[in-house]
N, C-alpha and C. Protein backbone atom coordinates (compact mmCIF):
# COMPACT_ATOMS: atom_id res chain seq x y z
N UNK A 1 0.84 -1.18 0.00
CA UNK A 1 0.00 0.00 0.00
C UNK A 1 0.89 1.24 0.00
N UNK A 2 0.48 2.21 -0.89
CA UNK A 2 1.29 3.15 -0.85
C UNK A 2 0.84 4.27 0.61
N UNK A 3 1.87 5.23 0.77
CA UNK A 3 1.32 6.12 1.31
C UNK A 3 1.22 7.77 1.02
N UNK A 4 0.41 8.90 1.62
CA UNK A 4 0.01 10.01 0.92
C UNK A 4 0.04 10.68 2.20
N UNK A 5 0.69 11.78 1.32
CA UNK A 5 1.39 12.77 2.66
C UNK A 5 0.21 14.31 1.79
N UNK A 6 -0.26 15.09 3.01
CA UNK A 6 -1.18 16.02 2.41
C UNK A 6 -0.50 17.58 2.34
N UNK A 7 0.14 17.88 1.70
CA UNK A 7 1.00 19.30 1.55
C UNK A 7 0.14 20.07 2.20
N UNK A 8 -0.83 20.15 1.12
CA UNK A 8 -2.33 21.72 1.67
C UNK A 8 -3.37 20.27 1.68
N UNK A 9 -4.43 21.60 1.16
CA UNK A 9 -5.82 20.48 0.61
C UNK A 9 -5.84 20.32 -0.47
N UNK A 10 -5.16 21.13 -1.29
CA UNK A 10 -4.80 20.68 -3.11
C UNK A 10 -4.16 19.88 -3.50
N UNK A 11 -2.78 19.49 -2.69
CA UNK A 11 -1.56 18.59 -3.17
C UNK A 11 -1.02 17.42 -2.30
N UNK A 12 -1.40 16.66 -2.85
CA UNK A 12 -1.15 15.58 -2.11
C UNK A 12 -0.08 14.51 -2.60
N UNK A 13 1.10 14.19 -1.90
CA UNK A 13 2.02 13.23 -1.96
C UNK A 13 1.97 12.01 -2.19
N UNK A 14 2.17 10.92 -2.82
CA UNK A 14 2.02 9.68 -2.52
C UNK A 14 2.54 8.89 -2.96
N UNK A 15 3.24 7.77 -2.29
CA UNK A 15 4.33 6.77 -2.53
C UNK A 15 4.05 5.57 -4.04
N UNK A 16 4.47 5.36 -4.46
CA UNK A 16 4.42 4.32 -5.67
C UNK A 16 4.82 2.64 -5.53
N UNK A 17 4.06 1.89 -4.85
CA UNK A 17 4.56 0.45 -4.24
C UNK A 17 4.98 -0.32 -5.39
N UNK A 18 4.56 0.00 -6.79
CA UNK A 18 5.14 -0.51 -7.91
C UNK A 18 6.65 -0.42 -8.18
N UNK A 19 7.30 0.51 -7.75
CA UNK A 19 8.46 0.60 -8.60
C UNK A 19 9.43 -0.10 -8.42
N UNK A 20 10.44 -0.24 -9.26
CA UNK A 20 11.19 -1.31 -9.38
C UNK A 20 12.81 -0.30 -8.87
N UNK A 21 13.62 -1.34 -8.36
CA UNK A 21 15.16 -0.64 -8.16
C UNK A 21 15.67 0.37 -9.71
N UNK A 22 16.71 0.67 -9.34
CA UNK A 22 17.03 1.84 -10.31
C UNK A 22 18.88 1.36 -10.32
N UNK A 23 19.19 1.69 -10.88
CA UNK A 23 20.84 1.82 -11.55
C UNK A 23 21.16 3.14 -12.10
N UNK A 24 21.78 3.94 -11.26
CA UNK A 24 22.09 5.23 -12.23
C UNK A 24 23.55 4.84 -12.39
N UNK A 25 24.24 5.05 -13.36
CA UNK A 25 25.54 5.14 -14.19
C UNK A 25 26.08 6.80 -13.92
N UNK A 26 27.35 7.09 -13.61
CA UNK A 26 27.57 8.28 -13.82
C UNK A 26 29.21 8.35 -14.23
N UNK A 27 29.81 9.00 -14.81
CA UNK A 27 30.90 9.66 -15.01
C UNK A 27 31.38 10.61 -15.00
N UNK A 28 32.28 11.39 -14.29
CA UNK A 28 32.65 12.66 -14.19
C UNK A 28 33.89 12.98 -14.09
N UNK A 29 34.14 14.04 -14.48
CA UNK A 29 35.76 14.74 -14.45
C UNK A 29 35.63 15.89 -13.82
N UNK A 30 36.60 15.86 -12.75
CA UNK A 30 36.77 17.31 -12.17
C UNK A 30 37.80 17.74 -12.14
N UNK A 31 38.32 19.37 -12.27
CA UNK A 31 39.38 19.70 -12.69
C UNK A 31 39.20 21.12 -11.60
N UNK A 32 40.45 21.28 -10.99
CA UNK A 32 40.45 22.54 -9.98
C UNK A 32 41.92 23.21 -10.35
N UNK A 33 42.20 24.41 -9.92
CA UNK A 33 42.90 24.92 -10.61
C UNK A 33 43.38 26.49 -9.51
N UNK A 34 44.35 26.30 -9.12
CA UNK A 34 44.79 27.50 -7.87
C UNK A 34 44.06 27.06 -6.68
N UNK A 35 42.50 26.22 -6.69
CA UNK A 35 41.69 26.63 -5.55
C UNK A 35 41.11 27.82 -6.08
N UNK A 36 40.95 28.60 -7.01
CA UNK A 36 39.77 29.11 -7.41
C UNK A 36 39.18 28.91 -8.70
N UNK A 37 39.44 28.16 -9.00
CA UNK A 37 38.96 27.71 -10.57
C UNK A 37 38.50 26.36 -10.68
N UNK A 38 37.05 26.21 -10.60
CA UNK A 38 36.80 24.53 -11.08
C UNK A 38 35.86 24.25 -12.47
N UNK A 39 36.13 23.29 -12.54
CA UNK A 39 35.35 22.86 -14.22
C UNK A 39 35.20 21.48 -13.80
N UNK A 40 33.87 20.97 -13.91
CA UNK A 40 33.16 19.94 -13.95
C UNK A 40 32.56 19.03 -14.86
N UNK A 41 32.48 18.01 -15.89
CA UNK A 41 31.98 17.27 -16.51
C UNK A 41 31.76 16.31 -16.33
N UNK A 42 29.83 15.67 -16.53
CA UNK A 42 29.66 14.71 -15.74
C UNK A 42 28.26 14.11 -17.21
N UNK A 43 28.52 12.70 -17.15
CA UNK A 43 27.19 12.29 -18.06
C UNK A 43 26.42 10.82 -17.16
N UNK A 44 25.32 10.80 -17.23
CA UNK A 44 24.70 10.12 -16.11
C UNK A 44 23.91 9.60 -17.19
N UNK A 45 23.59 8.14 -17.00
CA UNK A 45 22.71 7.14 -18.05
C UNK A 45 21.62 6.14 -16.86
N UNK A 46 20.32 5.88 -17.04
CA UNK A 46 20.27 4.82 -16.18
C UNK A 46 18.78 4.29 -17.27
N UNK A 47 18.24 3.33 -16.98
CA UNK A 47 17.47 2.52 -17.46
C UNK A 47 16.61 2.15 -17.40
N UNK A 48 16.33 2.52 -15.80
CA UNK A 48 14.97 2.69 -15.17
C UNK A 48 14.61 3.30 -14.34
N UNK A 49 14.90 5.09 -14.89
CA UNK A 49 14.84 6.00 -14.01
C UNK A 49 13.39 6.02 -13.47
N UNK A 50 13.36 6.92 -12.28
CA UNK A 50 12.51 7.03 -11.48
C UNK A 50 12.32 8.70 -12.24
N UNK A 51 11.11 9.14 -12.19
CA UNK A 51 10.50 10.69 -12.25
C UNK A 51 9.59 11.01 -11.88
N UNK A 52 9.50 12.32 -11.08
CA UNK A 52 8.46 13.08 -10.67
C UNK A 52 6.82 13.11 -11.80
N UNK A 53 5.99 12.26 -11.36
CA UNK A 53 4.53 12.48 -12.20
C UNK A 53 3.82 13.13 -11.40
N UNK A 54 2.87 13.95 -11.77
CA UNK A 54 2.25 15.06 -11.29
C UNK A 54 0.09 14.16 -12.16
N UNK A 55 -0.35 14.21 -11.27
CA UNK A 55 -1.93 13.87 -11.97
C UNK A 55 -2.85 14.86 -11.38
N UNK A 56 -3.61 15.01 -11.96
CA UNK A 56 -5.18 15.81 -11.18
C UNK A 56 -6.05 14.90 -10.80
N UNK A 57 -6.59 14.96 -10.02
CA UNK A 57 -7.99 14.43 -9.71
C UNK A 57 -9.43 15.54 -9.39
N UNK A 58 -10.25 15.19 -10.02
CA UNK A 58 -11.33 15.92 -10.01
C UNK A 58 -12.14 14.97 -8.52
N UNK A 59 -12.20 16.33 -7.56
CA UNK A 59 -13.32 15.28 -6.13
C UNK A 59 -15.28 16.55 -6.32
N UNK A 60 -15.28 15.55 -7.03
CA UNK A 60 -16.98 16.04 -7.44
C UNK A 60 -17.78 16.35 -6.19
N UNK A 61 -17.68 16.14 -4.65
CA UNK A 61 -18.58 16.06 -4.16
C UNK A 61 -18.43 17.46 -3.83
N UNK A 62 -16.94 17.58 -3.71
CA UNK A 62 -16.66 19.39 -2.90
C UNK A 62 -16.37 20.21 -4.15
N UNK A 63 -16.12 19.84 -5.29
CA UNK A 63 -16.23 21.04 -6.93
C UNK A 63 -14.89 21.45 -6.69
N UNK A 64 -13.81 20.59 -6.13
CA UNK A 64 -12.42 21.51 -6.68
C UNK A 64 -11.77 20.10 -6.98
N UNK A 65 -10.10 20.06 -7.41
CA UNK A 65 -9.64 19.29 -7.99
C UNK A 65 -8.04 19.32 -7.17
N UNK A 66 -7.39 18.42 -7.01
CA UNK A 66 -6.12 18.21 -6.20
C UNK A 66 -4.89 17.77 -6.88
N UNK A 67 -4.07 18.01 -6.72
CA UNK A 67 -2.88 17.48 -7.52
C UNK A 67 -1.93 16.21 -6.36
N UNK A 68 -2.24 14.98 -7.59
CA UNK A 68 -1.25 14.13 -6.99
C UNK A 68 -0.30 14.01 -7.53
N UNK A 69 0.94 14.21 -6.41
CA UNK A 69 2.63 13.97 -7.01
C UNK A 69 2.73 12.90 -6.59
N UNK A 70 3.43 11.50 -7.35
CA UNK A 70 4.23 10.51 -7.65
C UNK A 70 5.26 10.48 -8.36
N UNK A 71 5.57 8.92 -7.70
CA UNK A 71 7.16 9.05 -8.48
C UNK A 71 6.79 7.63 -9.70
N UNK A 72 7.26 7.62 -10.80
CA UNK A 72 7.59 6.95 -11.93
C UNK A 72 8.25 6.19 -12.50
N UNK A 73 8.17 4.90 -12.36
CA UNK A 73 9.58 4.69 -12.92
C UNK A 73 9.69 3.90 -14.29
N UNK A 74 10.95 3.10 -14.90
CA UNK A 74 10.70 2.65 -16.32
C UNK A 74 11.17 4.05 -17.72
N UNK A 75 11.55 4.61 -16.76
CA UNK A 75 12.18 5.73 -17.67
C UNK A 75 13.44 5.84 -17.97
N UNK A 76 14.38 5.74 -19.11
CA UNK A 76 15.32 5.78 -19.91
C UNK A 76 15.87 7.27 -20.13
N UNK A 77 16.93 7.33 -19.19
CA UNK A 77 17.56 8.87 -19.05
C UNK A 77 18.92 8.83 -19.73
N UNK A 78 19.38 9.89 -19.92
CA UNK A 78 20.74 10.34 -20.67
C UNK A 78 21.08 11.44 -20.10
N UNK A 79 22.10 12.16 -19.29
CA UNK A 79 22.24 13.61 -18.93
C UNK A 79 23.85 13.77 -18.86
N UNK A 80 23.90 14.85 -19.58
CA UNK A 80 25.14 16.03 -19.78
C UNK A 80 25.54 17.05 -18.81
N UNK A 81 26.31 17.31 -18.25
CA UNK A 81 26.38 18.74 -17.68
C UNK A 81 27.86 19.23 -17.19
N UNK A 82 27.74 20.71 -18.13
CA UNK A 82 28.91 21.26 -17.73
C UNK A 82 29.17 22.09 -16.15
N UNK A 83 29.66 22.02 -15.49
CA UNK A 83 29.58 22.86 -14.37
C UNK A 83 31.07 23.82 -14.06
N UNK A 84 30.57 25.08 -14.05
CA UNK A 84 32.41 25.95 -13.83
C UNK A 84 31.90 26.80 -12.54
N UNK A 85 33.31 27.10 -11.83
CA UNK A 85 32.85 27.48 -10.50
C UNK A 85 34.07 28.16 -10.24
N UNK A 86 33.92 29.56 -9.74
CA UNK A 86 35.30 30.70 -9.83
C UNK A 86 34.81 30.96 -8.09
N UNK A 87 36.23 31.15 -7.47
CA UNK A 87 35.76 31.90 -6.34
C UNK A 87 37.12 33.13 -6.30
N UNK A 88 36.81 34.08 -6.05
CA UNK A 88 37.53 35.33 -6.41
C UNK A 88 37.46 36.43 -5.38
N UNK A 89 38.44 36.79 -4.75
CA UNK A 89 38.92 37.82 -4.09
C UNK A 89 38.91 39.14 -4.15
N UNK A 90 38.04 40.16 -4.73
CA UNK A 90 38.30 41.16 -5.42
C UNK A 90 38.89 42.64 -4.32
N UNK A 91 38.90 42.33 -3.11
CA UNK A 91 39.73 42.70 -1.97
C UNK A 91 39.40 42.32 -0.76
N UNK A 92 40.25 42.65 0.27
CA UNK A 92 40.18 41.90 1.08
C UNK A 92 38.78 42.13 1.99
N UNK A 93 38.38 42.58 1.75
CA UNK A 93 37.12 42.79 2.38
C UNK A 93 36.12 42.84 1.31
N UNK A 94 35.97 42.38 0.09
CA UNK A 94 35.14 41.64 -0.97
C UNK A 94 35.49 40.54 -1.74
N UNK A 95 34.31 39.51 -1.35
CA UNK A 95 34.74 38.66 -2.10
C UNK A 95 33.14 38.06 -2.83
N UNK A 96 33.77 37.43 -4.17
CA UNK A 96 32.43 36.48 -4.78
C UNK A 96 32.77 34.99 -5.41
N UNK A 97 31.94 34.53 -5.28
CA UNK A 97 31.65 33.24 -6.34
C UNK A 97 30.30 33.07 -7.24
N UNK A 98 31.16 32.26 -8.30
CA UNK A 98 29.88 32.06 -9.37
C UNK A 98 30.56 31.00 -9.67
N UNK A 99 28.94 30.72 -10.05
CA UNK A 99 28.99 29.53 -10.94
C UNK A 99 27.90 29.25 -12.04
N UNK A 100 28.12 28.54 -13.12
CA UNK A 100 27.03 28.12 -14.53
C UNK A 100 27.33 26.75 -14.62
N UNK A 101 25.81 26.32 -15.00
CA UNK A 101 25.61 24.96 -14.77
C UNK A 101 25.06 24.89 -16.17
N UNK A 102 25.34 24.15 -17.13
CA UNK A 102 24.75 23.69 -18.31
C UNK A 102 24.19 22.06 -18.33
N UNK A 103 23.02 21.70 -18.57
CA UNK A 103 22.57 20.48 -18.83
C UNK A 103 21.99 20.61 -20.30
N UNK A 104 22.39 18.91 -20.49
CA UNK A 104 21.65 18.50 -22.16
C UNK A 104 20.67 17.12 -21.52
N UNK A 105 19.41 17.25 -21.35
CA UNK A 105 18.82 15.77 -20.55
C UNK A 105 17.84 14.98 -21.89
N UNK A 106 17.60 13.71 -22.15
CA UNK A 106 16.89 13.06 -22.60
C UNK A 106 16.09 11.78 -22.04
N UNK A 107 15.23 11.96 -22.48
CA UNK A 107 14.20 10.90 -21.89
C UNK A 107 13.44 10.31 -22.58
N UNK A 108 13.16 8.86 -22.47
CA UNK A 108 12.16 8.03 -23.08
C UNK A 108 11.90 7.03 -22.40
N UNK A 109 10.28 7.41 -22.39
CA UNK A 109 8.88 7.33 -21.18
C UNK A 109 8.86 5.36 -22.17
N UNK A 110 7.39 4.94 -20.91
CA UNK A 110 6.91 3.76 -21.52
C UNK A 110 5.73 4.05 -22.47
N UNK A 111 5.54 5.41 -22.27
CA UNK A 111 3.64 5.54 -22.73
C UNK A 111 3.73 5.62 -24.55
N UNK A 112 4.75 5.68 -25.44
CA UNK A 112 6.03 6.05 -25.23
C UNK A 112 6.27 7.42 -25.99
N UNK A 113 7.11 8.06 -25.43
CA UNK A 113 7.48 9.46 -25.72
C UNK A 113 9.36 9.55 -25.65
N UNK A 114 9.59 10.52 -26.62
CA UNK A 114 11.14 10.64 -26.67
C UNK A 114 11.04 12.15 -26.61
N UNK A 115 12.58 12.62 -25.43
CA UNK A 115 12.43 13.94 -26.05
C UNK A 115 14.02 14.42 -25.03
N UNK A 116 13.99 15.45 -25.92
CA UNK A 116 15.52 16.13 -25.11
C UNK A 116 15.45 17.66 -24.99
N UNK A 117 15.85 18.16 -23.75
CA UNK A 117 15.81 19.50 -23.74
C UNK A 117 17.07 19.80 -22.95
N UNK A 118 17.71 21.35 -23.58
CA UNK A 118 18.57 21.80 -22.68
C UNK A 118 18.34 22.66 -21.72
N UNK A 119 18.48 23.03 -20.57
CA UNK A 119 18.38 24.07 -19.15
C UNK A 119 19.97 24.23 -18.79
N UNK A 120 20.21 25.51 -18.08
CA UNK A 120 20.96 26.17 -17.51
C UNK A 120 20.96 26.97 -16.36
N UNK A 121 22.05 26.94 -15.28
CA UNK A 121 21.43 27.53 -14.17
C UNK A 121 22.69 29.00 -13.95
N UNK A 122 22.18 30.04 -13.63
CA UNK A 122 23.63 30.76 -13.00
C UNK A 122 23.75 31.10 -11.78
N UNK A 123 24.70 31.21 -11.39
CA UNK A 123 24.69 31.54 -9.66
C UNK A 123 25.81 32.78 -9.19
N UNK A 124 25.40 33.91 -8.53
CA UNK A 124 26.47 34.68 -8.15
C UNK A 124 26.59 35.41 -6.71
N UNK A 125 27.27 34.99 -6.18
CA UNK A 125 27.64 35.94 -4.57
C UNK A 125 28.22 35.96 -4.03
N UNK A 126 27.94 37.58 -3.54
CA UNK A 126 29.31 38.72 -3.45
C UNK A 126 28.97 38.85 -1.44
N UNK A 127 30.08 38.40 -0.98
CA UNK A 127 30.38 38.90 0.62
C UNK A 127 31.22 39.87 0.84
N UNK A 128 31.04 40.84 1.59
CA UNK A 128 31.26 42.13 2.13
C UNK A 128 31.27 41.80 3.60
N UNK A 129 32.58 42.53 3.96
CA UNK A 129 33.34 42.61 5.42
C UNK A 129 33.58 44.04 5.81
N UNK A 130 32.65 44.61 6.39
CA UNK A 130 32.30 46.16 6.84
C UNK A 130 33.33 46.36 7.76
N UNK A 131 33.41 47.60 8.43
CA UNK A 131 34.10 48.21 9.83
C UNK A 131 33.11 47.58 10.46
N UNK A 132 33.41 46.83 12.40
CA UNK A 132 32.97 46.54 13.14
C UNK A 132 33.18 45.57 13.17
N UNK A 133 33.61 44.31 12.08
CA UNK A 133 33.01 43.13 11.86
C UNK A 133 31.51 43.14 11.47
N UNK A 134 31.01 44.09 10.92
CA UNK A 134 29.28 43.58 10.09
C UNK A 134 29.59 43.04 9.04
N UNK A 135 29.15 41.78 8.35
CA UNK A 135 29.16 40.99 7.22
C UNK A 135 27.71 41.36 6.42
N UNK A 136 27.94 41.40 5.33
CA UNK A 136 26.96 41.41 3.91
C UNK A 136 26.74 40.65 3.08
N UNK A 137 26.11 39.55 2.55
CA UNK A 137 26.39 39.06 1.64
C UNK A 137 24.59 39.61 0.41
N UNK A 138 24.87 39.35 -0.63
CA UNK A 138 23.66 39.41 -1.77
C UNK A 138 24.24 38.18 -2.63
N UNK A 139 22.96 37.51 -3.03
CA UNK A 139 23.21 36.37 -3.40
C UNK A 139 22.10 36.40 -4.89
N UNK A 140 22.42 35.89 -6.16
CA UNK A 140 21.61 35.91 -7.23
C UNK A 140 21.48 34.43 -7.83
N UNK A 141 20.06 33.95 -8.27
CA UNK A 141 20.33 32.87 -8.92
C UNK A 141 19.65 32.73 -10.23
N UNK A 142 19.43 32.27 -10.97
CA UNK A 142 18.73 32.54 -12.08
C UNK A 142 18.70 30.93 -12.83
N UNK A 143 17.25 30.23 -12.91
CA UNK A 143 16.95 29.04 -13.28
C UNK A 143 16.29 28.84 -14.38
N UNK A 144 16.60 28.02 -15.90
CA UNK A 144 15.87 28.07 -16.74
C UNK A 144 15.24 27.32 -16.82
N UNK A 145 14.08 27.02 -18.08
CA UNK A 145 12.76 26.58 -17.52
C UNK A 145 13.35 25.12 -17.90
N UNK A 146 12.91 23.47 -17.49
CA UNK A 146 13.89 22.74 -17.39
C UNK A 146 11.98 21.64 -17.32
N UNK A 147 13.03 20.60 -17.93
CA UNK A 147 11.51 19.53 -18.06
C UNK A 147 12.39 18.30 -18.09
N UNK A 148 11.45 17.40 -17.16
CA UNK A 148 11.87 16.06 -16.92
C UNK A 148 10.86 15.00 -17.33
N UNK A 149 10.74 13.74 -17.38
CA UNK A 149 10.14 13.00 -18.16
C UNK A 149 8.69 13.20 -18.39
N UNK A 150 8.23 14.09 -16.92
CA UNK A 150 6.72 14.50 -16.91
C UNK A 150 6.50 15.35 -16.74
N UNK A 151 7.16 16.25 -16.25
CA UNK A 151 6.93 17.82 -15.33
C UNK A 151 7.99 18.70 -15.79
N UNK A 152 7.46 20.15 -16.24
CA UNK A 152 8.15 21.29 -16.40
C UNK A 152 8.76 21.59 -15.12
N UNK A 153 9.39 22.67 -15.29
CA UNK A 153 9.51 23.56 -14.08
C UNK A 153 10.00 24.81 -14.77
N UNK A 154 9.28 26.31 -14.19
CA UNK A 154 9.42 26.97 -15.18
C UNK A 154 10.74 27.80 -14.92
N UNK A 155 11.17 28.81 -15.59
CA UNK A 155 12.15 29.66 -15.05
C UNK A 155 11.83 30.64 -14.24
N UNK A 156 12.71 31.05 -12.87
CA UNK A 156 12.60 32.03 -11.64
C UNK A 156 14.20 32.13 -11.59
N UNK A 157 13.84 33.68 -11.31
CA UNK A 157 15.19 34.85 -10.32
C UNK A 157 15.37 34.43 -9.32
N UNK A 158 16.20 34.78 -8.30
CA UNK A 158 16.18 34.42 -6.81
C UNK A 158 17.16 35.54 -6.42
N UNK A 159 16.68 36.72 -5.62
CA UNK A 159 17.18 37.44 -5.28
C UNK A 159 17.32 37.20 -3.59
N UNK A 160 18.85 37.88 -2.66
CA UNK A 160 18.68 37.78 -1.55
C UNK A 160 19.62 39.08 -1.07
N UNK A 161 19.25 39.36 0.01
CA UNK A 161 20.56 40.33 0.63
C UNK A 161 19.89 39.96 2.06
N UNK A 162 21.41 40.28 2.76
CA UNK A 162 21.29 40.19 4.04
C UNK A 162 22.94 40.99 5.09
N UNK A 163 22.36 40.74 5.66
CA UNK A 163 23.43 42.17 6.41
C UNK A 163 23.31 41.39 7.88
């Protein structure tokens, strides 16, 4: 029996007693460079991936409709990704890091569907070391819109500051 975890009253969680084990494959190269310079390459294959499925259900008695998240499996993945990552000194009382994440992902479902899309992520933040000892940091992220065997996810900013 599976089980169902209730987020709100719209979204509801619930376990998948069907699924079968999984094998993910991965390969990667990492390359660092002073301690502030990294470059990442990594390709990940598996055979019977697991994925996020998303369903509606219509409950007629109360006139609204709920979203059930499950997980999936029987899915045939392929994934790419470049990752570079700088951390930089720009004085002694400023400093930042960034980083860009490139993916190439493909998938093919049982129902059956083929498909490949690329997403990219960027990341940047800057810490500040005031008189007193007060610390600053602002932090930026920026996510593109990115789809997995069943579910989008769209693109969002992510702004922060804090002092």
């Amino acid at each position: 029996m599976s089980y169902k975890y209730y987020d709100s009253r719209y979204t509801i969680r619930e376990g998948n007693p069907e699924s079968k084990p999984n094998i993910l494959n991965n390969l990667k190269f990492n390359y660092g460079l002073l301690r502030k310079y990294y470059l990442s390459l990594n390709t990940s294959w598996s055979y019977n991936a697991v994925s996020q499925y998303n369903r509606t259900e219509w409950i007629k008695e109360d006139h609204y409709s709920v979203i059930i998240s499950t997980l999936k499996d029987s899915v045939k993945t392929q994934s790419y990704n470049l990752n570079t990552y700088t951390l930089v000194s720009l004085a002694s009382w400023w400093s930042t890091t960034n980083q860009a994440n490139i993916y190439v992902n493909s998938y093919q479902t049982p129902e059956p569907s083929s498909f490949s899309n690329f997403n990219y992520s960027l990341f940047t933040q800057y810490d500040f070391l005031f008189p007193l000892k007060i610390m600053g940091q602002g932090l930026y992220r920026y996510n593109s819109k990115s789809k997995n065997a069943y579910t989008t996810e769209y693109p969002f900013h992510l702004l922060n500051v804090s002092l």
